[in-house]
C-alpha atoms as a PDB file:
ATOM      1  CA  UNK A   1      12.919  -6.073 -20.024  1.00  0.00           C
ATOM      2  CA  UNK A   2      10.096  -4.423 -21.732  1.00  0.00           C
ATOM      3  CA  UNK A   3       7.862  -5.578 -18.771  1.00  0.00           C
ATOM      4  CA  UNK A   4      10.470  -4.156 -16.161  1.00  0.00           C
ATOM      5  CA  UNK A   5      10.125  -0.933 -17.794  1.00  0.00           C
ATOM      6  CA  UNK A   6       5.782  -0.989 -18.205  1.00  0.00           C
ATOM      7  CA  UNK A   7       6.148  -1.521 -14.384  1.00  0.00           C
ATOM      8  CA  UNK A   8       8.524   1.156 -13.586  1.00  0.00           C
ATOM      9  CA  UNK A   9       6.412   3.352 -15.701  1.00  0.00           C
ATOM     10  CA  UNK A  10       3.108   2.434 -13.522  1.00  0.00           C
ATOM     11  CA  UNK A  11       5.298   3.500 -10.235  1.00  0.00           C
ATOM     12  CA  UNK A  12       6.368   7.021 -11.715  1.00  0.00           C
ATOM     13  CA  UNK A  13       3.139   7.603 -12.640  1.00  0.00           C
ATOM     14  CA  UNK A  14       1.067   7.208  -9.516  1.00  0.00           C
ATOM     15  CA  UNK A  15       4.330   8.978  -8.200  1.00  0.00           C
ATOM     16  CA  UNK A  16       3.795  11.959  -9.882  1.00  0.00           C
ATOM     17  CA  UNK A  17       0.116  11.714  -9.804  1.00  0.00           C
ATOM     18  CA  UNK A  18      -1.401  10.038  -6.452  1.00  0.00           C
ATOM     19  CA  UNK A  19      -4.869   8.252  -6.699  1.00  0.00           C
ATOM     20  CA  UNK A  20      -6.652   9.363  -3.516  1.00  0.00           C
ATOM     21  CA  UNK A  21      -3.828  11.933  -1.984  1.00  0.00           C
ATOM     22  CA  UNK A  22      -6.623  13.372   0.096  1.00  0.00           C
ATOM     23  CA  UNK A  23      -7.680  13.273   3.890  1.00  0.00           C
ATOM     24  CA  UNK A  24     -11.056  11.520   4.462  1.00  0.00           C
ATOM     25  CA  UNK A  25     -12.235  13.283   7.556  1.00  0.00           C
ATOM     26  CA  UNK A  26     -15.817  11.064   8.024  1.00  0.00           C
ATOM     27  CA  UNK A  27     -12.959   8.546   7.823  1.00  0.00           C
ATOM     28  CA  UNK A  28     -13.619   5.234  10.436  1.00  0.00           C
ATOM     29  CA  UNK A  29     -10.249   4.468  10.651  1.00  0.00           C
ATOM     30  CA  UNK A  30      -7.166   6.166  10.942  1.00  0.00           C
ATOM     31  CA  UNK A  31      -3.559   5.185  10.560  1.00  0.00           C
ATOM     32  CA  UNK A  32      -0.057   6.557  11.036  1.00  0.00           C
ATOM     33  CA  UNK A  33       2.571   4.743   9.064  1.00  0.00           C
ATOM     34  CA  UNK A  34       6.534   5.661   9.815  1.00  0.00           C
ATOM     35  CA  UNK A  35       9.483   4.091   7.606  1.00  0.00           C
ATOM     36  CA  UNK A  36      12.252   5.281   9.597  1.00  0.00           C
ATOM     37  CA  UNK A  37      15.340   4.200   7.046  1.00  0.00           C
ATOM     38  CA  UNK A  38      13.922   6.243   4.248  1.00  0.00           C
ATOM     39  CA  UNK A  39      11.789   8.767   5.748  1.00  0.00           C
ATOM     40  CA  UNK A  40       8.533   8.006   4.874  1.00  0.00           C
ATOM     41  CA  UNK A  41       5.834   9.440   6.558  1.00  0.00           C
ATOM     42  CA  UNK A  42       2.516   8.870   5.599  1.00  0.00           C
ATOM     43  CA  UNK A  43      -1.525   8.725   7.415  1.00  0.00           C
ATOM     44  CA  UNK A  44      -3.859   6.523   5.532  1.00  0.00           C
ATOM     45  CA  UNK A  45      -7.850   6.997   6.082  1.00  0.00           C
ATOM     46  CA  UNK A  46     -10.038   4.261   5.760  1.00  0.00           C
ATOM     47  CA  UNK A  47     -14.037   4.252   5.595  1.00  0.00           C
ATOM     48  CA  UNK A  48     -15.345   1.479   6.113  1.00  0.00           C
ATOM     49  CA  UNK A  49     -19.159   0.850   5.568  1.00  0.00           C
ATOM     50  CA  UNK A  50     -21.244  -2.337   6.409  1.00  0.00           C
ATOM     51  CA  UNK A  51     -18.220  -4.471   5.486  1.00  0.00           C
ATOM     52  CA  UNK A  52     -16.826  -2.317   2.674  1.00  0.00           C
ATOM     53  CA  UNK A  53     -14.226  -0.081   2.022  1.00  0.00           C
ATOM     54  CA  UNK A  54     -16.826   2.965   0.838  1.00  0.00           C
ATOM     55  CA  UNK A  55     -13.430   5.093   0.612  1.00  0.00           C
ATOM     56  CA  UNK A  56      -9.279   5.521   1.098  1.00  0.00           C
ATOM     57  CA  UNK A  57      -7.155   8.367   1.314  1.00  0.00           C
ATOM     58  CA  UNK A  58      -3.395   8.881   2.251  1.00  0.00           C
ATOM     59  CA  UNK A  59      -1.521  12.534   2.702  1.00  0.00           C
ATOM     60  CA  UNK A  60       2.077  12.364   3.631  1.00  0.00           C
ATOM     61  CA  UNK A  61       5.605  12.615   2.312  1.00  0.00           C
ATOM     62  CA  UNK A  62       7.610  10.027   1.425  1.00  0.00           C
ATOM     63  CA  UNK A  63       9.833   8.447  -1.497  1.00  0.00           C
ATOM     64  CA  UNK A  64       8.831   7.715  -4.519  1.00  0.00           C
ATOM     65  CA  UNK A  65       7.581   3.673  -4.079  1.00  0.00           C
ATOM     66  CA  UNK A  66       6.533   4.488  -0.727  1.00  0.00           C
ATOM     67  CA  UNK A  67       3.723   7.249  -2.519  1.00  0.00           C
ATOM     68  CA  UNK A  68       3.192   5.051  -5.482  1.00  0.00           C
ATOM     69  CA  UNK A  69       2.427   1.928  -3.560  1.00  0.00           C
ATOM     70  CA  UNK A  70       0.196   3.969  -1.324  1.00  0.00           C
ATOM     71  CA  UNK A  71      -1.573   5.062  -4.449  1.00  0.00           C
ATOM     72  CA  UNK A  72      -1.778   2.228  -6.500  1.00  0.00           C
ATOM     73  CA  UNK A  73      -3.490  -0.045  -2.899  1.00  0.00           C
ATOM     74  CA  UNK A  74      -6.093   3.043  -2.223  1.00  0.00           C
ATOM     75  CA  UNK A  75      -6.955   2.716  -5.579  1.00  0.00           C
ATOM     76  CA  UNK A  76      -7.338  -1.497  -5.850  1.00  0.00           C
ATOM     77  CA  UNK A  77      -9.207  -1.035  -2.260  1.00  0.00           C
ATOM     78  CA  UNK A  78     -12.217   1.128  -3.056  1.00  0.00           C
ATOM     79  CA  UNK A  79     -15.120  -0.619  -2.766  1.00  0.00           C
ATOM     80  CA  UNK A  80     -13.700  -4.197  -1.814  1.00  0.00           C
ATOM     81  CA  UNK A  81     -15.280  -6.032   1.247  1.00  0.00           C
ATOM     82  CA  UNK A  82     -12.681  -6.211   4.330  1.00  0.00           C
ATOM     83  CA  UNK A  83     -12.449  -9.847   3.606  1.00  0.00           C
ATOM     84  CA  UNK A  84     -11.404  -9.340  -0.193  1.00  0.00           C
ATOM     85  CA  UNK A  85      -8.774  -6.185   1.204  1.00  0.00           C
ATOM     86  CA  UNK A  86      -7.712  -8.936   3.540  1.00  0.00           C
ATOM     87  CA  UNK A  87      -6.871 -11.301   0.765  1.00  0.00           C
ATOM     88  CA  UNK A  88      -5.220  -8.380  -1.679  1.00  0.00           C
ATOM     89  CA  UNK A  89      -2.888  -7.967   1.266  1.00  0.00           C
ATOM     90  CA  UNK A  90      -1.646 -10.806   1.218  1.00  0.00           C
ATOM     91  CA  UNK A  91      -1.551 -11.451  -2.509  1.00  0.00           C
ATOM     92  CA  UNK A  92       0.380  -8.164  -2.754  1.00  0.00           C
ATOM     93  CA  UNK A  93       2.548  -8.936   0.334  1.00  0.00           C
ATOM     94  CA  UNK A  94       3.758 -12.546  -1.091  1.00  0.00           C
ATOM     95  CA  UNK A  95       4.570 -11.093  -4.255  1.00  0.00           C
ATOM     96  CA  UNK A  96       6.628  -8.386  -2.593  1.00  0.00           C
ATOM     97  CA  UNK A  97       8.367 -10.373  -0.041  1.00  0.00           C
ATOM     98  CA  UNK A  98       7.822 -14.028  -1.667  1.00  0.00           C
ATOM     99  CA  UNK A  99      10.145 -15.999  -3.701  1.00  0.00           C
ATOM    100  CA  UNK A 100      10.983 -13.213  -6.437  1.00  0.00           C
ATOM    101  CA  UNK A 101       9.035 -15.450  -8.764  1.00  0.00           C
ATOM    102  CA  UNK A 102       7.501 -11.757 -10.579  1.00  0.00           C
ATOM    103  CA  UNK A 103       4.714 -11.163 -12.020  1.00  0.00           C
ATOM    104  CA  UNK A 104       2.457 -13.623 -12.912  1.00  0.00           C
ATOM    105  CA  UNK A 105      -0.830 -13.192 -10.922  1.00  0.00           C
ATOM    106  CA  UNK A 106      -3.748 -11.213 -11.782  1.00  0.00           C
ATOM    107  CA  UNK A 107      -2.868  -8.226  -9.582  1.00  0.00           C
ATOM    108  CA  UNK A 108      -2.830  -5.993 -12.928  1.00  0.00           C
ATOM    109  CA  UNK A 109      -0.664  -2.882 -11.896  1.00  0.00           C
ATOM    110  CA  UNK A 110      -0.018  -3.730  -8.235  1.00  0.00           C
ATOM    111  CA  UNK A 111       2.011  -6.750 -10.050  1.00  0.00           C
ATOM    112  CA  UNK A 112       4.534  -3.147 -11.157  1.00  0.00           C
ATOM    113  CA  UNK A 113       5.520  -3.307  -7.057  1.00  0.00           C
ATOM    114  CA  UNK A 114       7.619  -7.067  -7.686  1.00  0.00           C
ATOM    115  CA  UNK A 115      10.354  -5.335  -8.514  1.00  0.00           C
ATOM    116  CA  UNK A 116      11.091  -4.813  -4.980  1.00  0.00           C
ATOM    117  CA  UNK A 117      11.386  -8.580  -4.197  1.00  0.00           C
ATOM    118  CA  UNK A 118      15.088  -9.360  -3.055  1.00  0.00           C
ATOM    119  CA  UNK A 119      15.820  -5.838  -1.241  1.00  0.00           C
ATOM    120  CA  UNK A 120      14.886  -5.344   1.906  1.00  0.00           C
ATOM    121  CA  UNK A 121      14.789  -1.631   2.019  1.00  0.00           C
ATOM    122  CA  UNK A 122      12.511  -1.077  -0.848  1.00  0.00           C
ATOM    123  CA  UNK A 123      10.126  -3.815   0.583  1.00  0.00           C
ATOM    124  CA  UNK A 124       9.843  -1.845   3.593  1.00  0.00           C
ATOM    125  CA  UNK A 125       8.856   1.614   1.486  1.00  0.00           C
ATOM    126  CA  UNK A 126       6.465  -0.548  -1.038  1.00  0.00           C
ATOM    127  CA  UNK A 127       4.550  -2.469   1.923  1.00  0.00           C
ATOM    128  CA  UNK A 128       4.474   0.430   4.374  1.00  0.00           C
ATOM    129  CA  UNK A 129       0.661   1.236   2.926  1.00  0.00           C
ATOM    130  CA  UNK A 130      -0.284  -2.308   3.176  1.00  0.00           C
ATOM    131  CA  UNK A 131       0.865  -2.936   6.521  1.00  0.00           C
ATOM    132  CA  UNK A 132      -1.208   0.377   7.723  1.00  0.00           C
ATOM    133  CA  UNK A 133      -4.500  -1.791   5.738  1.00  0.00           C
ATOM    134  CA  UNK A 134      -3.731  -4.625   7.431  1.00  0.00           C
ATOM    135  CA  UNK A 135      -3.712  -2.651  11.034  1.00  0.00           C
ATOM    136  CA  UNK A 136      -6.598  -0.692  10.086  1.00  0.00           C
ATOM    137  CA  UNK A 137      -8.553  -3.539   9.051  1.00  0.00           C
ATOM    138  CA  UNK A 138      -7.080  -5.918  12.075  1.00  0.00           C
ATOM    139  CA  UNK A 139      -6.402  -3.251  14.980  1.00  0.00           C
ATOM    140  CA  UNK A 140      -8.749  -0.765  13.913  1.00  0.00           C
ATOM    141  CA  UNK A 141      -7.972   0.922  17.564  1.00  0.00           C
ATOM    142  CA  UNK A 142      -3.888   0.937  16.841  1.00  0.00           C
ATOM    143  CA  UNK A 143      -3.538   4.648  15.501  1.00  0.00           C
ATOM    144  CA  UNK A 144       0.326   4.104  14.362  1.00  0.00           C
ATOM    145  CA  UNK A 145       2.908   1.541  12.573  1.00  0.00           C
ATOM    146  CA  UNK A 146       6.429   1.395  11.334  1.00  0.00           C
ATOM    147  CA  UNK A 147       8.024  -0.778   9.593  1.00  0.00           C
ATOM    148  CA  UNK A 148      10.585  -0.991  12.256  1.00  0.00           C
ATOM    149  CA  UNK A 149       8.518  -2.736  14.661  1.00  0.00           C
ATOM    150  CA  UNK A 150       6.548  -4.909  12.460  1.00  0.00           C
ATOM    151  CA  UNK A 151       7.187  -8.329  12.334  1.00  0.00           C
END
């Protein structure tokens, strides 16, 4: 229980006070992300730099997990190489949509978003920023994603 409530804590937080809530105009990449059943509307920037991500930003609205994921994966991104954003996806997408095992990696506070194992809805607000990654690191020229159409 205690761990339940250190992760709810790290969502709340990033809620109330977004790492990287910024446009990134020099940005190389761009995307649009859309979560239709909760409203979530958010762009994500991306810069990447011989390989690296030199910087992330996101501006939008949307619910609480949908801004704290976005917060707490343009935070863990800075400065990774595409491959190594490549593998945080999907080390952060299994735990969110795998077999509601919990925490137990060594995500450190993107292990606070395994809560939303088991319901659908909330998966779709916590992996709507790591879906835009993926396309902007995959399908650099695809300018917009929701999670209604994703696979």
């Amino acid at each position: 229980m205690e761990l339940e409530a250190f992760h709810q804590e790290i969502i709340l937080d990033h809620k109330r006070r977004p790492r990287h809530f910024r446009s990134l105009p020099g940005a190389t990449r761009r995307v649009e992300g859309n979560n239709p059943l909760c409203g979530d509307r958010l762009t994500f920037d991306i810069d990447v730099r011989d390989g690296r991500i030199a910087a992330a930003g996101f501006q939008g609205e949307g619910c609480a997990l949908a801004m704290a994921s976005a917060s707490l994966m343009t935070e863990a991104i800075q400065g990774l190489t595409v491959a190594e954003a490549r593998s945080l996806f999907t080390r952060v997408h299994d735990l969110m949509t795998g077999e509601c095992r919990g925490p137990g990696g060594d995500l450190g506070k993107l292990e606070a978003l395994s809560g939303v194992c088991g319901y659908p809805a909330r998966i779709k607000c916590a992996s709507l920023a790591w879906q835009a990654l993926r396309t902007a690191l995959e399908a650099p020229e695809k300018r917009e994603i929701s999670t209604e159409l994703e696979p």
